[in-house]
PDB file of N, CA and C in Angstrom:
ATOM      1  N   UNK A   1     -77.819  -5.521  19.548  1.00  0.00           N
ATOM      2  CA  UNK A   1     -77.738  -4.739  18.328  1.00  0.00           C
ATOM      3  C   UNK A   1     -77.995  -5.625  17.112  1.00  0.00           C
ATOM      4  N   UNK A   2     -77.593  -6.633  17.077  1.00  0.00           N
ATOM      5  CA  UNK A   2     -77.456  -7.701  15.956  1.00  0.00           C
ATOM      6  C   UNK A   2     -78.750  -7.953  15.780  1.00  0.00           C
ATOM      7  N   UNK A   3     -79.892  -7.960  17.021  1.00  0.00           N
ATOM      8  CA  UNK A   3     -80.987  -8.685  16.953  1.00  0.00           C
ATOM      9  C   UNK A   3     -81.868  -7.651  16.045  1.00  0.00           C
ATOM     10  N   UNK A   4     -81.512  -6.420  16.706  1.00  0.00           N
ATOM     11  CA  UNK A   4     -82.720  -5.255  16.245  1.00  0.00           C
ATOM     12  C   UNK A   4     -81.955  -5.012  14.832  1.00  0.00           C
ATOM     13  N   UNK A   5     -80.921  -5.482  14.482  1.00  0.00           N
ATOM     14  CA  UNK A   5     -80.842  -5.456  12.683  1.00  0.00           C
ATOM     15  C   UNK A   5     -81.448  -6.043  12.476  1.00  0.00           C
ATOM     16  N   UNK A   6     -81.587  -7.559  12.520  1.00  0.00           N
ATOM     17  CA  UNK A   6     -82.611  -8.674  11.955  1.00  0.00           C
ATOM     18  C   UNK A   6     -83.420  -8.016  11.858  1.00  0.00           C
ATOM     19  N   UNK A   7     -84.204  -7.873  13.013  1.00  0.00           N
ATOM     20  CA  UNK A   7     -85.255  -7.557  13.307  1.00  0.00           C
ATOM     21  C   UNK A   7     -85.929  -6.364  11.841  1.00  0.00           C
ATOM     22  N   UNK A   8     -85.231  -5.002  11.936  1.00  0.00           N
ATOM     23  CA  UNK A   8     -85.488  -4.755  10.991  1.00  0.00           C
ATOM     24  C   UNK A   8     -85.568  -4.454   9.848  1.00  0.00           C
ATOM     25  N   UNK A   9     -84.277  -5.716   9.578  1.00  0.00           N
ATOM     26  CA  UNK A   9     -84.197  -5.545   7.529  1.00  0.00           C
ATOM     27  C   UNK A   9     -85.615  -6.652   7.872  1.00  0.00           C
ATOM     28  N   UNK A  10     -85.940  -7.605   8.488  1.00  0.00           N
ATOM     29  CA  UNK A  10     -87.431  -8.674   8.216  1.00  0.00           C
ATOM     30  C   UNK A  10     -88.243  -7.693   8.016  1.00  0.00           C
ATOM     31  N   UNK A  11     -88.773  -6.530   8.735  1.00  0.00           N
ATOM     32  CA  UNK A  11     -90.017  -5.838   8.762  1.00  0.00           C
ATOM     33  C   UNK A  11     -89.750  -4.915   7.371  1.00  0.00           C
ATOM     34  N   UNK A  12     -88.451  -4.391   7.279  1.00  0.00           N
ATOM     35  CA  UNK A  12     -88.126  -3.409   5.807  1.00  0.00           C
ATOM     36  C   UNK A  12     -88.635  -4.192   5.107  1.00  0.00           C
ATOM     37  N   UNK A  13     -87.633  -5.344   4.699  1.00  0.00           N
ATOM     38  CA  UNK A  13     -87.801  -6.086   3.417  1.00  0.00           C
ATOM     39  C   UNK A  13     -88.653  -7.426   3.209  1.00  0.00           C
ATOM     40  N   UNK A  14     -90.131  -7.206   4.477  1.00  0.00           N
ATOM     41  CA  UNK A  14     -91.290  -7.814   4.001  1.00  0.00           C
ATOM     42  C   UNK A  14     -90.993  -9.171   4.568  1.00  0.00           C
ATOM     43  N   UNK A  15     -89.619  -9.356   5.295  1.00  0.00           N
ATOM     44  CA  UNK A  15     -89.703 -10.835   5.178  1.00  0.00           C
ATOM     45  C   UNK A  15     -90.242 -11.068   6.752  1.00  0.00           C
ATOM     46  N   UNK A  16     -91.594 -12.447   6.666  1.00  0.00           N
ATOM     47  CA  UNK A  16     -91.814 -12.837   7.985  1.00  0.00           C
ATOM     48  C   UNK A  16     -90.957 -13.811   8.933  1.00  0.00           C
ATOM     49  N   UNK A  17     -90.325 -13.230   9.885  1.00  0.00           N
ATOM     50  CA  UNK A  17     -89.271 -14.040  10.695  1.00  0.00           C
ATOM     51  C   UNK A  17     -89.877 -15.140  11.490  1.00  0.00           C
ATOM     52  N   UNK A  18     -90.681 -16.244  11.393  1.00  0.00           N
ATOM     53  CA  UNK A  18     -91.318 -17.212  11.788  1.00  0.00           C
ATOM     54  C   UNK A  18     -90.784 -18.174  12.814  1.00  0.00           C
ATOM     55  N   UNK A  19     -91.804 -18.334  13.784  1.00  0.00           N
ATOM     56  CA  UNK A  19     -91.052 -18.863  15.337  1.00  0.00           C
ATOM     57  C   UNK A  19     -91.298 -20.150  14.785  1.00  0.00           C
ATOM     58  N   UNK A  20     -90.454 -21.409  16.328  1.00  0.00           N
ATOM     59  CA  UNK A  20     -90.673 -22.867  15.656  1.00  0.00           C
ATOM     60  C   UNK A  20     -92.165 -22.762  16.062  1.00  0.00           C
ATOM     61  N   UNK A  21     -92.835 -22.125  17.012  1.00  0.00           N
ATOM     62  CA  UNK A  21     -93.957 -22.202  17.134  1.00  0.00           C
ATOM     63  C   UNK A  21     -95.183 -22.232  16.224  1.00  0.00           C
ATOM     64  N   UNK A  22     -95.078 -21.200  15.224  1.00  0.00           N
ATOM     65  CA  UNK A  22     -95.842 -21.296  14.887  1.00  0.00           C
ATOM     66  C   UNK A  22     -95.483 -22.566  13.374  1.00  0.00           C
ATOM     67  N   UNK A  23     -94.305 -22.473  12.940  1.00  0.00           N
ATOM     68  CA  UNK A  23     -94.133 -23.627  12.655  1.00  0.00           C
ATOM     69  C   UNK A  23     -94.904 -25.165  12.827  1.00  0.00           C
ATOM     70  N   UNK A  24     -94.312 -24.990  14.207  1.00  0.00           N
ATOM     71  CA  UNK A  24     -95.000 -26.325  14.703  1.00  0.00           C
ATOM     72  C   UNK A  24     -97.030 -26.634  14.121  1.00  0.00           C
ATOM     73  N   UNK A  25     -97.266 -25.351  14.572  1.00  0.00           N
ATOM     74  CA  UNK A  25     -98.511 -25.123  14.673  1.00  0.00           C
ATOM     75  C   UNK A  25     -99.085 -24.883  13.048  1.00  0.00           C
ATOM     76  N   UNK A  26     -98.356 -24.734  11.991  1.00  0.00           N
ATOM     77  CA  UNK A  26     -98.514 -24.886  10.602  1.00  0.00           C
ATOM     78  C   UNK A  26     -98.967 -26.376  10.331  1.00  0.00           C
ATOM     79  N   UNK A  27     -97.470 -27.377  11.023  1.00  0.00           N
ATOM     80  CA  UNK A  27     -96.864 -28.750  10.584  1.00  0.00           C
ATOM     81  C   UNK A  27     -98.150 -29.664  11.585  1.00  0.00           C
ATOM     82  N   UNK A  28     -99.214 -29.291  12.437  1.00  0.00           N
ATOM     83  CA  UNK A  28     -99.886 -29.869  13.206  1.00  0.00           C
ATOM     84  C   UNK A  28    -101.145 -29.835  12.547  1.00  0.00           C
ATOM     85  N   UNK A  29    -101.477 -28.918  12.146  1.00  0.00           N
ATOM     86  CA  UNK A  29    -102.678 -28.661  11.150  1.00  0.00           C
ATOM     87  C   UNK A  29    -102.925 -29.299  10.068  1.00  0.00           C
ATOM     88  N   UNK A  30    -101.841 -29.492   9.000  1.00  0.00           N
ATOM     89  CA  UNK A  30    -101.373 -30.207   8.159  1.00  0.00           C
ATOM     90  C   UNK A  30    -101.456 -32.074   8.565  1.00  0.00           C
ATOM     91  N   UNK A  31    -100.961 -31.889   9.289  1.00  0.00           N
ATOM     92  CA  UNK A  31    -101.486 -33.704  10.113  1.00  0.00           C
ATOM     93  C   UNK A  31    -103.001 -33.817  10.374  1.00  0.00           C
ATOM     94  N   UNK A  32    -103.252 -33.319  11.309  1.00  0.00           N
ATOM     95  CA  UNK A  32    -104.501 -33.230  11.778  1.00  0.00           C
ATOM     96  C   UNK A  32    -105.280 -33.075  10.458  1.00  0.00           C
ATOM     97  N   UNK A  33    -105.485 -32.669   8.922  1.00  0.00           N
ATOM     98  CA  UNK A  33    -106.273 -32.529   7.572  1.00  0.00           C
ATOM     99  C   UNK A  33    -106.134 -33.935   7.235  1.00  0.00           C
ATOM    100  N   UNK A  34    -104.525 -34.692   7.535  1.00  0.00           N
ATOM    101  CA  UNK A  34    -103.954 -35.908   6.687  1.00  0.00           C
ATOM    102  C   UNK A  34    -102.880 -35.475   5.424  1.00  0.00           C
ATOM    103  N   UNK A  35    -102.864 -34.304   5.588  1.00  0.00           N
ATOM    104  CA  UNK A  35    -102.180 -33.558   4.018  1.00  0.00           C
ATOM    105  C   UNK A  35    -100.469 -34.168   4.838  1.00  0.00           C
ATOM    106  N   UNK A  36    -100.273 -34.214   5.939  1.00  0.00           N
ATOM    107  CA  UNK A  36     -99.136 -34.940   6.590  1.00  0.00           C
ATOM    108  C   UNK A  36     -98.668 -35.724   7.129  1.00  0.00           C
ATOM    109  N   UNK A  37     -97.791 -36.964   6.800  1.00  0.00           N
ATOM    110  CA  UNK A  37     -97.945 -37.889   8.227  1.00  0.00           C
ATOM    111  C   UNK A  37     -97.082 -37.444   9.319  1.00  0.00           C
ATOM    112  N   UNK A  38     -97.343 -37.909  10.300  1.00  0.00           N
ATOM    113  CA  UNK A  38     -96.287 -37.672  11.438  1.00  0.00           C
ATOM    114  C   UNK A  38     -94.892 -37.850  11.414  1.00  0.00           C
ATOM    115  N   UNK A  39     -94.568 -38.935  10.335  1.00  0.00           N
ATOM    116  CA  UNK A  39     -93.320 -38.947  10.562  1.00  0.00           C
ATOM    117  C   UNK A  39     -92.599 -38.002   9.434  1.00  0.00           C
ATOM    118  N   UNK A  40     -93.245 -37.422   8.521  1.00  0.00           N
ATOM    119  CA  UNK A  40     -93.095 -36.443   7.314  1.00  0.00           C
ATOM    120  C   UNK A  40     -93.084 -34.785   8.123  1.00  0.00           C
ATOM    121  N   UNK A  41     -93.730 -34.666   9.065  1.00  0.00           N
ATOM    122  CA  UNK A  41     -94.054 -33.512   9.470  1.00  0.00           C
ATOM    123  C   UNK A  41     -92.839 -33.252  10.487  1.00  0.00           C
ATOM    124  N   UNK A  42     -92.081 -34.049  11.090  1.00  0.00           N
ATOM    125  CA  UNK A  42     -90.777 -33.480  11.359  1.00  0.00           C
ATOM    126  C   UNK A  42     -89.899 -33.618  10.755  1.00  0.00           C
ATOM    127  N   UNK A  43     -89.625 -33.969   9.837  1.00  0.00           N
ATOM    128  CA  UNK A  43     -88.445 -33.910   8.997  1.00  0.00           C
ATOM    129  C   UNK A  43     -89.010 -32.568   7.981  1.00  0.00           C
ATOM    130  N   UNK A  44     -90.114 -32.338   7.860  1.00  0.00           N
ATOM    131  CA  UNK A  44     -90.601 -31.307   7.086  1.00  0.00           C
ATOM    132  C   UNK A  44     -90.163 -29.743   7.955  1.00  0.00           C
ATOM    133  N   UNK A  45     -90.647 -29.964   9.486  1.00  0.00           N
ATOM    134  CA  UNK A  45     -90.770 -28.965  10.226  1.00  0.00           C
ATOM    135  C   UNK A  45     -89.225 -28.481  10.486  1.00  0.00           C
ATOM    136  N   UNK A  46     -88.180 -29.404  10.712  1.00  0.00           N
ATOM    137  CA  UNK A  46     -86.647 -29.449  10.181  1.00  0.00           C
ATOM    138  C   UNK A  46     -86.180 -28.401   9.177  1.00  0.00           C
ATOM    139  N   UNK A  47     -86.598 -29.098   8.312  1.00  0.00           N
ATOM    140  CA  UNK A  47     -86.482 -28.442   6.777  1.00  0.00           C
ATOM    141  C   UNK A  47     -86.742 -26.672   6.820  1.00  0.00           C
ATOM    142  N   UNK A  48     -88.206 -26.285   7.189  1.00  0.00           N
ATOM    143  CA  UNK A  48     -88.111 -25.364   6.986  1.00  0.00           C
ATOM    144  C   UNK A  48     -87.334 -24.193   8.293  1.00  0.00           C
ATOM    145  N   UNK A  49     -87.588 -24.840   9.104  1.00  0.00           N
ATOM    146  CA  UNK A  49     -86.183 -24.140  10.289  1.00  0.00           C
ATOM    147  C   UNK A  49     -84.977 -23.775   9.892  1.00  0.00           C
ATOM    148  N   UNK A  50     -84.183 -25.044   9.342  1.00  0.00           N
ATOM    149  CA  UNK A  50     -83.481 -24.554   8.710  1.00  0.00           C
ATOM    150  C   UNK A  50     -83.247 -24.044   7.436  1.00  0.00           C
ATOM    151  N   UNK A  51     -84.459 -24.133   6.750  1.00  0.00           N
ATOM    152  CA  UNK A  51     -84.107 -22.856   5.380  1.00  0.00           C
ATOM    153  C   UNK A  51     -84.335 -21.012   5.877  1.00  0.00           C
ATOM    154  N   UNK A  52     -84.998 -21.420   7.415  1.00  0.00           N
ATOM    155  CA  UNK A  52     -85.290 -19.732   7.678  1.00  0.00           C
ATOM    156  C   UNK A  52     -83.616 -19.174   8.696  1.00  0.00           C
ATOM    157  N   UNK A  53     -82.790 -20.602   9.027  1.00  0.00           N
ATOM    158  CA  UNK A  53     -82.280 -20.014   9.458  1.00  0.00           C
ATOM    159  C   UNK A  53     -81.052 -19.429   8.308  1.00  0.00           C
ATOM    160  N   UNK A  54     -80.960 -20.447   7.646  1.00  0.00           N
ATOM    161  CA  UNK A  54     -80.004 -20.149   6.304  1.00  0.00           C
ATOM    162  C   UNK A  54     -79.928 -18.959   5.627  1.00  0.00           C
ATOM    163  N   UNK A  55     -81.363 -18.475   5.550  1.00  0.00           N
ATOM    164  CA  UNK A  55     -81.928 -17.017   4.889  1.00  0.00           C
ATOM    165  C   UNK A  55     -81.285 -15.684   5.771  1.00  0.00           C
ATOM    166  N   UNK A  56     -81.577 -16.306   7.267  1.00  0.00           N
ATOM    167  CA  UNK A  56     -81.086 -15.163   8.072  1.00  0.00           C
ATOM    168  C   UNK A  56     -79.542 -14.800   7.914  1.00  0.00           C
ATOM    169  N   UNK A  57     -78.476 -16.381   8.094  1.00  0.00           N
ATOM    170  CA  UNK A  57     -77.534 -16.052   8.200  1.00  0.00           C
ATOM    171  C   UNK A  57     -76.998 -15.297   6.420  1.00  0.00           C
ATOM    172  N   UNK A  58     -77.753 -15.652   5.778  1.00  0.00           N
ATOM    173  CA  UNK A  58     -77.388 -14.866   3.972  1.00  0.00           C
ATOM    174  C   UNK A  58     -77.413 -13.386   4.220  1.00  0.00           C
ATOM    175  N   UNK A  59     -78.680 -13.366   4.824  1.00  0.00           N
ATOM    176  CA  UNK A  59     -79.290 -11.533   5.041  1.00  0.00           C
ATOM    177  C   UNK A  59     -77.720 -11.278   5.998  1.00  0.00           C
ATOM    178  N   UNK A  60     -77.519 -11.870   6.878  1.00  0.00           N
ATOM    179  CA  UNK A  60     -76.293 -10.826   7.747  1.00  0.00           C
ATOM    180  C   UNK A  60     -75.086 -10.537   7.343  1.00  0.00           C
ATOM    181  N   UNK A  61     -74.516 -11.824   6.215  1.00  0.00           N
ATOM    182  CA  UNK A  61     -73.900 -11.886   5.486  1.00  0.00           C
ATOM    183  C   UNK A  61     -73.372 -10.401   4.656  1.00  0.00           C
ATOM    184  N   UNK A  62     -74.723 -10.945   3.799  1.00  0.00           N
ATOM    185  CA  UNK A  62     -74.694  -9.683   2.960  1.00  0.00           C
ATOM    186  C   UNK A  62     -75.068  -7.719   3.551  1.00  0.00           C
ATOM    187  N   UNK A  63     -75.570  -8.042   4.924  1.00  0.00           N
ATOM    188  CA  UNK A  63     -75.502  -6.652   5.269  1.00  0.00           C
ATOM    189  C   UNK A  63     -74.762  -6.500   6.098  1.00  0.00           C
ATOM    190  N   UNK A  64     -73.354  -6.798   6.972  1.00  0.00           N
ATOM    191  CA  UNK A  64     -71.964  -7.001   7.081  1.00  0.00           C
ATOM    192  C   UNK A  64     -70.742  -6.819   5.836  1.00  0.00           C
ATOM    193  N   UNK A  65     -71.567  -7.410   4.463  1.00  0.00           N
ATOM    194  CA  UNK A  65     -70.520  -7.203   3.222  1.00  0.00           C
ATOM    195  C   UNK A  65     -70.461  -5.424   3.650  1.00  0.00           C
ATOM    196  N   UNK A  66     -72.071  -4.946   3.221  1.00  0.00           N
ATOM    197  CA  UNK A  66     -72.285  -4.137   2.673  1.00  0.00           C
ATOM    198  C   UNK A  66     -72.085  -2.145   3.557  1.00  0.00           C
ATOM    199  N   UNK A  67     -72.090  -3.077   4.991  1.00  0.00           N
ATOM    200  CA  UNK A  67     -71.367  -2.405   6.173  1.00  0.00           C
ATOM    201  C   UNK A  67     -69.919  -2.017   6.046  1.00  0.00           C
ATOM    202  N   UNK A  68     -69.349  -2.911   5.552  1.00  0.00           N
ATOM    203  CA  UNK A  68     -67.788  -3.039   5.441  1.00  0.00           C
ATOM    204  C   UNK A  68     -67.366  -1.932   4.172  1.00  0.00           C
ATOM    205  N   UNK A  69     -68.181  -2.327   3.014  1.00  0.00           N
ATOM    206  CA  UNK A  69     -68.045  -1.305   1.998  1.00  0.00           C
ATOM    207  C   UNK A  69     -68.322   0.131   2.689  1.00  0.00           C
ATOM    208  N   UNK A  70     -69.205   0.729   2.808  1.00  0.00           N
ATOM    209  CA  UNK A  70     -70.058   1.519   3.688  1.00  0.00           C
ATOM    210  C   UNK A  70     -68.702   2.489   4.517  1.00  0.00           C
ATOM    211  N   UNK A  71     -68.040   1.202   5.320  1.00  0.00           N
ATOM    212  CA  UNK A  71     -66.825   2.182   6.398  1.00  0.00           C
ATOM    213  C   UNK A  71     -65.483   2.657   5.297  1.00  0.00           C
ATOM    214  N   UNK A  72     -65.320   1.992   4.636  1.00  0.00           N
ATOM    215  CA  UNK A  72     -63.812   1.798   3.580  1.00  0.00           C
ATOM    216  C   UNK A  72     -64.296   3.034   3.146  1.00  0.00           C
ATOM    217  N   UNK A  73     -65.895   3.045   2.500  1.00  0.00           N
ATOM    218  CA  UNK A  73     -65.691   4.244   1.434  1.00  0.00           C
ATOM    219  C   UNK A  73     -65.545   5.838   2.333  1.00  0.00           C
ATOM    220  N   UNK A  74     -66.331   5.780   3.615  1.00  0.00           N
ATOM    221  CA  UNK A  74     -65.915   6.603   4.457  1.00  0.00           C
ATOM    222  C   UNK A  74     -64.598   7.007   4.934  1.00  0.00           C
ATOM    223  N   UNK A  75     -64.022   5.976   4.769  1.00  0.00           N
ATOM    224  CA  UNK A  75     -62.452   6.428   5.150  1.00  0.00           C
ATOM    225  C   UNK A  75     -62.019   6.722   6.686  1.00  0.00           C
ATOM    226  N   UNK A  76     -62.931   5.709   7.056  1.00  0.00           N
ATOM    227  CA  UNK A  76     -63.018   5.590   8.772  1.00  0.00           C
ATOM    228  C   UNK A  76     -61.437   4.998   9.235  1.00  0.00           C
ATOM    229  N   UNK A  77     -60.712   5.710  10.342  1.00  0.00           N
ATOM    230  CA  UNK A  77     -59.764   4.210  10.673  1.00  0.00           C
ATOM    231  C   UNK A  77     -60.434   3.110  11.399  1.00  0.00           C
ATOM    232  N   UNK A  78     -60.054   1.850  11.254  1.00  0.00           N
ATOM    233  CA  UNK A  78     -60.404   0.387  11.993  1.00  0.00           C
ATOM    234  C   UNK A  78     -59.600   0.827  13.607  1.00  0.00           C
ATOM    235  N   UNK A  79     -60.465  -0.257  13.783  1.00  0.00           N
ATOM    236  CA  UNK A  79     -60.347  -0.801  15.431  1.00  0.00           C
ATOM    237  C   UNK A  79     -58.749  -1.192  15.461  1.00  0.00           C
ATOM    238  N   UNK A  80     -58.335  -1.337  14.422  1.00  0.00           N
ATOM    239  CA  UNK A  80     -57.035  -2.110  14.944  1.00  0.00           C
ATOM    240  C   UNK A  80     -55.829  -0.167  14.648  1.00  0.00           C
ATOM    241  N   UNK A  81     -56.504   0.452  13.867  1.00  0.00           N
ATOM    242  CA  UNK A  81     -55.994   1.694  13.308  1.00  0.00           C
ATOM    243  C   UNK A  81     -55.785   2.185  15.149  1.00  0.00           C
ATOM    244  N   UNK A  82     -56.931   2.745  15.371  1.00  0.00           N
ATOM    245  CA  UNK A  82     -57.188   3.240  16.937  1.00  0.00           C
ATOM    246  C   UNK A  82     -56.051   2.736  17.892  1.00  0.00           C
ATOM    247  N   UNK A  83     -56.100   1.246  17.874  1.00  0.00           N
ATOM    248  CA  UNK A  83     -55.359   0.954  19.015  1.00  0.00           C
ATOM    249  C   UNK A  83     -54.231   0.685  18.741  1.00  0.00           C
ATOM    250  N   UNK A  84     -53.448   0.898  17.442  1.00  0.00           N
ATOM    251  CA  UNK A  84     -51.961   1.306  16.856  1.00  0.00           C
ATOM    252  C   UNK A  84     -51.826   2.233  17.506  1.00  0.00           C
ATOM    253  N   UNK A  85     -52.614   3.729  17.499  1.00  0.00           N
ATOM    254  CA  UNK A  85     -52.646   4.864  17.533  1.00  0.00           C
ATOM    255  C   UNK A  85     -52.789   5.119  19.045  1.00  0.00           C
ATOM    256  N   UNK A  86     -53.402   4.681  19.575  1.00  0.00           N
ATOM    257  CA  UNK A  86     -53.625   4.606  21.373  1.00  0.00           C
ATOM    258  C   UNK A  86     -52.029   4.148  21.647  1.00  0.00           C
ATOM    259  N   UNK A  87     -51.705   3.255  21.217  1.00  0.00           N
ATOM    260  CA  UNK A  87     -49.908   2.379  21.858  1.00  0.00           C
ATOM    261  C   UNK A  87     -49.082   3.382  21.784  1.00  0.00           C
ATOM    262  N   UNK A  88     -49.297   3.872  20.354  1.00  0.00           N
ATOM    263  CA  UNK A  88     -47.968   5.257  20.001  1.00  0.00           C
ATOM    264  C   UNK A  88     -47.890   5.925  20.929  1.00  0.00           C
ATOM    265  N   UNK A  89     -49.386   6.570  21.124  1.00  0.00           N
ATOM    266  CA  UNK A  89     -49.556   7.206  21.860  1.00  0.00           C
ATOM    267  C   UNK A  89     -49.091   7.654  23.504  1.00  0.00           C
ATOM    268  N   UNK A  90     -49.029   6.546  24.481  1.00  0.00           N
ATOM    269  CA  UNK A  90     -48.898   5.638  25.354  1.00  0.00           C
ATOM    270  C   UNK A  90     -47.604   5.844  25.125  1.00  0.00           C
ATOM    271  N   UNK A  91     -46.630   5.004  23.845  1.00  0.00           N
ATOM    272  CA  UNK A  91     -45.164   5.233  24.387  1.00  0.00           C
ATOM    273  C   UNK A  91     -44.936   6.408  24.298  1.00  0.00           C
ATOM    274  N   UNK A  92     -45.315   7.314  23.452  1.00  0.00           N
ATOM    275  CA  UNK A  92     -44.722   8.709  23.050  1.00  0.00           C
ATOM    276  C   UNK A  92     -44.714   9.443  24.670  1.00  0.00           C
ATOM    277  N   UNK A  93     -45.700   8.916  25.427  1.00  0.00           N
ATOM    278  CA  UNK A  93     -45.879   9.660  26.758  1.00  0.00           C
ATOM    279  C   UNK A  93     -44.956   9.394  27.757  1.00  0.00           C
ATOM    280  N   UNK A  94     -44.714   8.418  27.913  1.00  0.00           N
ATOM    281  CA  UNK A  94     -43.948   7.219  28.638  1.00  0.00           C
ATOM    282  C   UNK A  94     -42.412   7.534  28.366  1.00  0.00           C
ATOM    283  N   UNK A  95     -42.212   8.244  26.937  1.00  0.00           N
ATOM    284  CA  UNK A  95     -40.940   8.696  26.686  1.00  0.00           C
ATOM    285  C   UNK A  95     -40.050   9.848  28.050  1.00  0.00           C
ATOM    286  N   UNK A  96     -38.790   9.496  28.306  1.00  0.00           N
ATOM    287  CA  UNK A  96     -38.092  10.812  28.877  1.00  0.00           C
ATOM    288  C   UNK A  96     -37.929  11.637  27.876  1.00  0.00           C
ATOM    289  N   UNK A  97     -37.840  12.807  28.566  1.00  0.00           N
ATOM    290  CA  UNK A  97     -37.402  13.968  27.501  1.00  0.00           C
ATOM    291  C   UNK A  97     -36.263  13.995  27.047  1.00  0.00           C
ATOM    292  N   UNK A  98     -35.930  14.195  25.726  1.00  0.00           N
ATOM    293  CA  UNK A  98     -34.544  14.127  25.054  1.00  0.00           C
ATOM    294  C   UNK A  98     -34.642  12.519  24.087  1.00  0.00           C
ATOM    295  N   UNK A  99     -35.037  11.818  24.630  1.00  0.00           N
ATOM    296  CA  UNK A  99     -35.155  10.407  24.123  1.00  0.00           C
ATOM    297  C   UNK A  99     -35.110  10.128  22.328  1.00  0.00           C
TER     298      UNK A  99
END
């Protein structure tokens, strides 16, 4: 489930979710012109890995904030509401009569 969110706030909101592959295959090209040296092109190829992964974890961040708002304003009970409510439940049954 988590994946096919990524998946498509990237395609909604335009953003390209970029493999190390083709990464790699950016940071190889770039050598191969001279526009890179080898030892620049992994610390480069680094770099941008982790700024795409940083971006991702911001995006989940913020659409988890915005999930959370989303249930409150609904007025949903929580997971922890339910299984208060399941226990009661459970003893109320479990009770003898008269109790």
């Amino acid at each position: 489930m988590q994946d096919i969110v990524k998946k498509g706030l990237s395609l909604g909101l335009g953003l390209a979710v970029v493999s190390k592959e083709q990464i790699e295959k950016v940071v190889d090209e770039l050598v191969k012109k001279g526009e890179l040296s080898a030892g620049e092109s992994k610390e480069w190829m680094n770099e941008l890995i982790q700024k795409g992964e940083d971006q991702q974890d911001e995006i989940y961040t913020k659409i988890k904030e915005q999930v959370q708002k989303i249930l409150a304003e609904l007025n949903l009970p929580s997971k922890a509401d339910m299984e208060r409510l399941e226990n009661r439940i459970a003893q109320l049954e479990n009770q003898k009569p008269g109790e």
